[in-house]
Protein backbone atom coordinates (compact mmCIF):
# COMPACT_ATOMS: atom_id res chain seq x y z
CA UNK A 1 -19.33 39.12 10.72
CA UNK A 2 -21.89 37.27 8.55
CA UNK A 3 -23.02 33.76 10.49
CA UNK A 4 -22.33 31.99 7.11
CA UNK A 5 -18.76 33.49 6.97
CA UNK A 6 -18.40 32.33 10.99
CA UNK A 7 -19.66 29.05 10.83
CA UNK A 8 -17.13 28.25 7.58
CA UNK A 9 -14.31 29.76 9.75
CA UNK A 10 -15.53 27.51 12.70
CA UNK A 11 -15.66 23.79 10.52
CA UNK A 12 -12.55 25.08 8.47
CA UNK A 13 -10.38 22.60 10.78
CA UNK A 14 -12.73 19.85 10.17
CA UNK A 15 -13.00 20.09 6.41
CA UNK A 16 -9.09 20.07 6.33
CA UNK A 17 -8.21 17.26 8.69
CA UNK A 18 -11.48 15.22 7.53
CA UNK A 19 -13.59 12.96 9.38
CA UNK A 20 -15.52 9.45 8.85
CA UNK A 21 -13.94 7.86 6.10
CA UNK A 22 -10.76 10.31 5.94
CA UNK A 23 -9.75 9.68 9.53
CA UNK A 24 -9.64 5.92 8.37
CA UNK A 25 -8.53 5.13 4.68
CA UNK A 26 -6.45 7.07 2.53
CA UNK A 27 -6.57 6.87 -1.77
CA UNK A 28 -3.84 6.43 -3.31
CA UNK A 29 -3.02 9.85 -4.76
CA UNK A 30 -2.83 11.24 -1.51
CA UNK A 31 -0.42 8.36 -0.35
CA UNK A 32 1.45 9.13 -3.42
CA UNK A 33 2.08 12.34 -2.03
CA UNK A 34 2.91 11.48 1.46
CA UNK A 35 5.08 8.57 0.69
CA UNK A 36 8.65 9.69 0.54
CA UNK A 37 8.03 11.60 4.16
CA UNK A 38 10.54 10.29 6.58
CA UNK A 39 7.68 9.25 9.32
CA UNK A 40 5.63 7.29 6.97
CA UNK A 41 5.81 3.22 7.49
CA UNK A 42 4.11 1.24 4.69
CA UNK A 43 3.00 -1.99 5.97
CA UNK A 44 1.70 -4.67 3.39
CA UNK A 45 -0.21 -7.17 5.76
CA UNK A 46 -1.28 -10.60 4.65
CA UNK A 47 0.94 -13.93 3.63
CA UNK A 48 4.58 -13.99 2.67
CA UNK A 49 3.93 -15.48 -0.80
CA UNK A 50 1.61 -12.68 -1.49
CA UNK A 51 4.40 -9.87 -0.21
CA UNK A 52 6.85 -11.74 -2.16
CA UNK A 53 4.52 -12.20 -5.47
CA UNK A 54 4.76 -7.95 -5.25
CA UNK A 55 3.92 -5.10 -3.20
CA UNK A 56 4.46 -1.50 -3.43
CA UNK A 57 8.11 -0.14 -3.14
CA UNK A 58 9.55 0.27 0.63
CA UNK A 59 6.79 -1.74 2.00
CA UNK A 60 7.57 -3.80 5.18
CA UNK A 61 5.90 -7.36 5.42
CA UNK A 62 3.41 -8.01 8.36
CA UNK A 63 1.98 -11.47 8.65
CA UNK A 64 -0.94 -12.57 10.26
CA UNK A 65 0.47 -13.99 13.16
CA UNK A 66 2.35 -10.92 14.02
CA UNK A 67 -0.66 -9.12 15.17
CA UNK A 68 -3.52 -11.77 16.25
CA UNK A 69 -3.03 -14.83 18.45
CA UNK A 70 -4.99 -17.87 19.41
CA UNK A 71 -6.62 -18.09 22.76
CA UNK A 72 -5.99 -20.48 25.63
CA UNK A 73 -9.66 -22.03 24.67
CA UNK A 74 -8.50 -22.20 20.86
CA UNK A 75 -10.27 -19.32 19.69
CA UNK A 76 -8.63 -17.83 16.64
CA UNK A 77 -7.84 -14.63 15.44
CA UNK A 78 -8.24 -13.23 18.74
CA UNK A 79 -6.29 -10.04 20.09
CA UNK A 80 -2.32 -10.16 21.01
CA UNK A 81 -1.07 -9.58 24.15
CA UNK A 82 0.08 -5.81 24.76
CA UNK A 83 3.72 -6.38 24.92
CA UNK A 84 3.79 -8.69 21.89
CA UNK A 85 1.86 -5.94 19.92
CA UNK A 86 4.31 -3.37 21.45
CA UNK A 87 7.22 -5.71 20.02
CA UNK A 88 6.63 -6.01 16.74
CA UNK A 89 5.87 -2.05 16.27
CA UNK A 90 9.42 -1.66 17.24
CA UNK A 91 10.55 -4.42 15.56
CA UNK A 92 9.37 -2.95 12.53
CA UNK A 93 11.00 0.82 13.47
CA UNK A 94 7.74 2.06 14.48
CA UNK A 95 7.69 5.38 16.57
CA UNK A 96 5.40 7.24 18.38
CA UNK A 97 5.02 10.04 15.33
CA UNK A 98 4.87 7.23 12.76
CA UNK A 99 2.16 7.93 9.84
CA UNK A 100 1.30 4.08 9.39
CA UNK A 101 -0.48 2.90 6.06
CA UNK A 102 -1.98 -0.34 6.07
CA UNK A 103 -1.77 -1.95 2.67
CA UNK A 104 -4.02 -5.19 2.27
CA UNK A 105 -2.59 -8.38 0.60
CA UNK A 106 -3.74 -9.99 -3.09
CA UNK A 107 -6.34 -12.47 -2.10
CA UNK A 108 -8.12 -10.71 0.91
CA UNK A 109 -8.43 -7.16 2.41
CA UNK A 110 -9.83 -8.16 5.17
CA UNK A 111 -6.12 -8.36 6.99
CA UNK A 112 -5.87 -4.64 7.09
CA UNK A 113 -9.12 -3.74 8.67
CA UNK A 114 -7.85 -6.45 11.49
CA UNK A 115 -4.92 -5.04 11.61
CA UNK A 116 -6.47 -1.33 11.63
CA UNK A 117 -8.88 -2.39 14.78
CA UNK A 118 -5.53 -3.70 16.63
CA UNK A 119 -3.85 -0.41 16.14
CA UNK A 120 -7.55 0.86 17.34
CA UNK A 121 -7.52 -1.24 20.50
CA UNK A 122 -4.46 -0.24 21.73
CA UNK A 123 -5.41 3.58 21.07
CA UNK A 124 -2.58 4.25 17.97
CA UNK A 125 -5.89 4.59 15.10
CA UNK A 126 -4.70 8.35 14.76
CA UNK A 127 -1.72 7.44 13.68
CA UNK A 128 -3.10 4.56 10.99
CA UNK A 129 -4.85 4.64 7.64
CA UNK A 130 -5.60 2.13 5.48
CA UNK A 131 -4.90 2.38 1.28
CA UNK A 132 -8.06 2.18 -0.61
CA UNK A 133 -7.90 -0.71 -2.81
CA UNK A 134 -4.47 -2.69 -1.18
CA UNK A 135 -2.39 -3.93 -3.50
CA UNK A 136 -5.00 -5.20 -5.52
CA UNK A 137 -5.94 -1.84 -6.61
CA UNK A 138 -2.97 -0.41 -6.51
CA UNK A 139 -1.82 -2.85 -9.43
CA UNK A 140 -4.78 -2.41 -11.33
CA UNK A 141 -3.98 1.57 -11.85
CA UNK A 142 -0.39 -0.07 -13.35
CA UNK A 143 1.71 1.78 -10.36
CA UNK A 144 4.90 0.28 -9.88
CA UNK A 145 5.21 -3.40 -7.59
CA UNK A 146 8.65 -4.36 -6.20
CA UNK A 147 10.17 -7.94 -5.02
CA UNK A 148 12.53 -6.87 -2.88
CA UNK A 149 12.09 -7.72 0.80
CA UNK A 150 12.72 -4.41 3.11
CA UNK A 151 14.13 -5.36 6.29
CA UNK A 152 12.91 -2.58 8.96
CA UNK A 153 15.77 -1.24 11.44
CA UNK A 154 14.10 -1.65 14.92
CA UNK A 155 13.00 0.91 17.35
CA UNK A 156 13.96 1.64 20.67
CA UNK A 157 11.24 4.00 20.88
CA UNK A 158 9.57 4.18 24.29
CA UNK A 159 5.98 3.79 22.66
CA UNK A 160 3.22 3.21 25.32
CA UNK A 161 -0.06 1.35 24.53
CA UNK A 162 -3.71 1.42 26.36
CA UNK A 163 -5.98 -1.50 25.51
CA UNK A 164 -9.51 0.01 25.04
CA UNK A 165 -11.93 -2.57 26.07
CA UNK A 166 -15.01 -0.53 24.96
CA UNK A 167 -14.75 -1.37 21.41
CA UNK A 168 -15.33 -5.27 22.43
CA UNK A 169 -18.44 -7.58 23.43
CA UNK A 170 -18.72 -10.94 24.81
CA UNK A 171 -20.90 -13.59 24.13
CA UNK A 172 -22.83 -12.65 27.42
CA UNK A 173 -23.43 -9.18 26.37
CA UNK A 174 -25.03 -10.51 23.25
CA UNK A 175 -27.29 -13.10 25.69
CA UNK A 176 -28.42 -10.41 27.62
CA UNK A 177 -29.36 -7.80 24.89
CA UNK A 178 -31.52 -10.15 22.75
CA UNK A 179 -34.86 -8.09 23.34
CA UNK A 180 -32.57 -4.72 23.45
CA UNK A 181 -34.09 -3.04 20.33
CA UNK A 182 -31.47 -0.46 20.57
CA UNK A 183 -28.63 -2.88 19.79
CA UNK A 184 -28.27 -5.02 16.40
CA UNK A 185 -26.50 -7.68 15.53
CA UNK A 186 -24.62 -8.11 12.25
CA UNK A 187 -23.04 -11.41 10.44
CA UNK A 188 -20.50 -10.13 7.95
CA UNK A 189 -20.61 -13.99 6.50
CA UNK A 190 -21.51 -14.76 3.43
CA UNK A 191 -25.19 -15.69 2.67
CA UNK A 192 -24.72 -19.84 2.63
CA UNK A 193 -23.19 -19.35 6.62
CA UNK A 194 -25.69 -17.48 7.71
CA UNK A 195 -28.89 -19.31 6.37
CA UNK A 196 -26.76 -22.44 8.19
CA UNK A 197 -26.84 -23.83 4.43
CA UNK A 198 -23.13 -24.50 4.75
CA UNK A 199 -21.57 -26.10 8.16
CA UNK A 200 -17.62 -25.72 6.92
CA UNK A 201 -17.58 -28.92 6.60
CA UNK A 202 -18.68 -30.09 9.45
CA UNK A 203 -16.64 -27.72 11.95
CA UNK A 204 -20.08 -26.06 13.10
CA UNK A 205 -22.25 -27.90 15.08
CA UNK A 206 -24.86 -24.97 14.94
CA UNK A 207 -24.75 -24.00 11.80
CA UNK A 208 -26.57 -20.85 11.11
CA UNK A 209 -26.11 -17.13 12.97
CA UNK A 210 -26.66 -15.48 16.24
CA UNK A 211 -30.39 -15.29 16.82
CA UNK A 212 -31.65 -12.31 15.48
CA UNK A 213 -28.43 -11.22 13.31
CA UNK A 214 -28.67 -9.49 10.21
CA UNK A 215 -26.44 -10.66 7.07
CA UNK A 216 -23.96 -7.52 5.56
CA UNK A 217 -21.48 -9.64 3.85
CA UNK A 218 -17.97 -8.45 3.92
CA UNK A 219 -17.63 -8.80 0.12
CA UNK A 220 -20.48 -7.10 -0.65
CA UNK A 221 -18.80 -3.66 0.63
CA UNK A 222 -15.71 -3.29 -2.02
CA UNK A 223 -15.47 -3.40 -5.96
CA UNK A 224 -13.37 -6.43 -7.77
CA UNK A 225 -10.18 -4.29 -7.04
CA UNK A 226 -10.61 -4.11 -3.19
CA UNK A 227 -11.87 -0.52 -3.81
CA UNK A 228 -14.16 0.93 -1.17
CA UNK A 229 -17.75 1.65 -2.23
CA UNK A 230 -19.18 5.11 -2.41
CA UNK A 231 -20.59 6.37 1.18
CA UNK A 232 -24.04 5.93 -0.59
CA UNK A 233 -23.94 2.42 -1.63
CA UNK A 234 -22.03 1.35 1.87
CA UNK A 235 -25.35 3.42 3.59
CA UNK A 236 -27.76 1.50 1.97
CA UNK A 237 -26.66 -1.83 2.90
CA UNK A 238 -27.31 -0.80 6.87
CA UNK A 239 -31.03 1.15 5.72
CA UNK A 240 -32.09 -1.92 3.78
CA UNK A 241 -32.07 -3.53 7.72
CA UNK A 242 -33.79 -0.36 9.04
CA UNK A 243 -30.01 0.09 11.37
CA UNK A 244 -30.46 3.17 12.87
CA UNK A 245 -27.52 5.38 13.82
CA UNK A 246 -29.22 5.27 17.36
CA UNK A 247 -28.54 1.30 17.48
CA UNK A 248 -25.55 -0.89 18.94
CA UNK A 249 -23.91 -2.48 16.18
CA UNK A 250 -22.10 -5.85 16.82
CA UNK A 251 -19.71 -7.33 14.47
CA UNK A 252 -18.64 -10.71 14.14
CA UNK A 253 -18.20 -13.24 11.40
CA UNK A 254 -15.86 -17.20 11.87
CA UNK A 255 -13.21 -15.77 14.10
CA UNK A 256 -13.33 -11.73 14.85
CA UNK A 257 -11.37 -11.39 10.73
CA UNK A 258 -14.02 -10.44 8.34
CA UNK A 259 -15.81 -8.81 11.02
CA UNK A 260 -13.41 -5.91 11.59
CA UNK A 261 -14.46 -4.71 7.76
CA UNK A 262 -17.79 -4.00 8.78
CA UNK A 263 -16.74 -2.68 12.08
CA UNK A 264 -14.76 -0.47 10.77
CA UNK A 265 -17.20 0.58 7.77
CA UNK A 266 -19.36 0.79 10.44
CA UNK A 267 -17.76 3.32 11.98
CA UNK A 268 -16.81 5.79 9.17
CA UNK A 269 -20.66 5.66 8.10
CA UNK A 270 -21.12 7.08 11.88
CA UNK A 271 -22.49 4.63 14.06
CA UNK A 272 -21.66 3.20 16.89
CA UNK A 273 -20.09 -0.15 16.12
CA UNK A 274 -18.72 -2.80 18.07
CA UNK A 275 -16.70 -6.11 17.59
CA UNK A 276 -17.57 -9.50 19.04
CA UNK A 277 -14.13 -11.30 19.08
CA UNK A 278 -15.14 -14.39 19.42
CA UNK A 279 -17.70 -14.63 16.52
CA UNK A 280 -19.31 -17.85 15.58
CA UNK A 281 -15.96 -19.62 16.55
CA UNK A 282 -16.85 -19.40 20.13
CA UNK A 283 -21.22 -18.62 19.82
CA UNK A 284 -21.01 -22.54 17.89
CA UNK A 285 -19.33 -24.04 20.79
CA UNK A 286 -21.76 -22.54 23.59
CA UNK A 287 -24.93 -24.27 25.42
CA UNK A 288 -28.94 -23.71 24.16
CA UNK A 289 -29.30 -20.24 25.61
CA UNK A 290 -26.68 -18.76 23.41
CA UNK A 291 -29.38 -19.03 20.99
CA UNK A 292 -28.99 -19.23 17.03
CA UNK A 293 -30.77 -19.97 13.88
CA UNK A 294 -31.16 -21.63 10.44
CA UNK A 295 -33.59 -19.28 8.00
CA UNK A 296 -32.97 -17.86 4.42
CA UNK A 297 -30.70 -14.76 4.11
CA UNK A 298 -32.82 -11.65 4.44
């Protein structure tokens, strides 16, 4: 047999089960197609007004709160406990063969990718995609939005969770790999929080980033319909910093939200990304050595 003709029978699997982007976000034709399957949960994640503004027929409502928590210390947007997590999959009929779809809400998408890394975190990502676009784009093709609220009928499936601590950093990780030229740091912010131009008002005592960060806003990574950019575009953003697929990559942004976009971008582009929960929420609050700077966005 012809080593062309073996090596297509040997990635044959991969081409049809995908991998980067397609083991994360699915378009809409293809949900389309999938959507009527008895397994598949649509979840539109975001705020109640937005659910109840319109979101795509049969969807169930997940609000922030359901899936991040605030910390004893009062950091925000930080990770749930296991058995809260656990409860509101069943809550919302989740089962252990659910195909989940993450739909993102009007004003933001950055809800699903959070939600996405907390299905990640406790080891259920095969089981999760997000839709490309959210609602957002999903009304700007003119496909049909529905007001009705779907209640879910609970589950009393036995599904078992595994928090995967790998995918995190701390803030003394970051200390201690400052002259680590293997590992880079990444503010999804957007330009005026980086350069320290803008304080929130006054909630930052430090304004500015992590020393050493590099700026990839969040933003800067989707069209005006919440539409994923093409791999190409998305690529250039991490070679413009000279990010090498070799490299660390640590996420973070105000609280561990906007973050989990570029983590998770990150990480269908292939490298090896990581999230640092406690962003500039926590990095802010932290003594001299935790080091940080003011400078223009590069």
């Amino acid at each position: 047999m012809r080593l062309s003709l073996l090596l297509a029978i040997y990635l044959l699997p991969l081409l049809l089960f995908g991998q980067g982007f397609d083991e994360i976000m699915i378009d809409q034709n293809q949900f389309q197609k999938i959507s009527m399957k008895e397994n598949i949960v649509l979840i539109h994640v975001g705020r109640a007004e937005g659910y109840n503004k319109g979101h795509i027929p049969g969807a169930l409502f997940v609000g922030n709160k359901d899936y991040v928590t605030v910390s004893e210390d009062s950091l925000y947007t930080e990770l749930p406990d296991l058995e809260d997590f656990q409860a509101t999959l069943r809550a919302r009929g989740i089962e252990k063969n659910s195909q989940i779809i993450i739909c993102s809400d009007w004003e933001t998408f950055a809800q699903a990718f959070r939600l996405y890394f907390t299905f990640e975190y406790f080891g259920f990502e095969d089981n999760v995609r997000i839709l490309d676009g959210g609602i957002k784009g999903w009304d700007a093709k003119g496909l049909p939005l529905s007001t009705d609220t779907v209640v879910a009928v609970a589950s009393n499936d036995d599904i078992k969770l595994q928090e995967n601590t790998d995918l995190l950093v701390d803030k003394n990780w970051i200390k201690n790999s400052f002259n680590n030229e293997e590992v880079t740091i990444i503010d999804a912010r957007t330009p005026e929080y980086y350069s320290g131009e803008k304080d929130g008002d006054g909630y930052y005592k430090r304004s500015g980033h992590i020393a050493g960060a590099k700026n990839i806003t969040w933003k800067n990574l989707v069209d005006g319909n919440h539409f994923l950019l093409d791999e190409q575009p998305l690529m250039e953003h991490y070679q413009e910093h000279g990010i090498g697929k070799d490299q660390s990559v640590i996420n973070y942004c105000h609280v561990g939200l906007r973050a989990t976009v570029l983590y998770t971008i990150g990480k269908g582009l292939g490298y090896s990304t990581f999230l640092y929960d406690g962003s500039y929420n926590e990095w802010d609050r932290l003594s001299e050595e935790y080091s940080f700077e003011k400078s223009d966005n590069e």
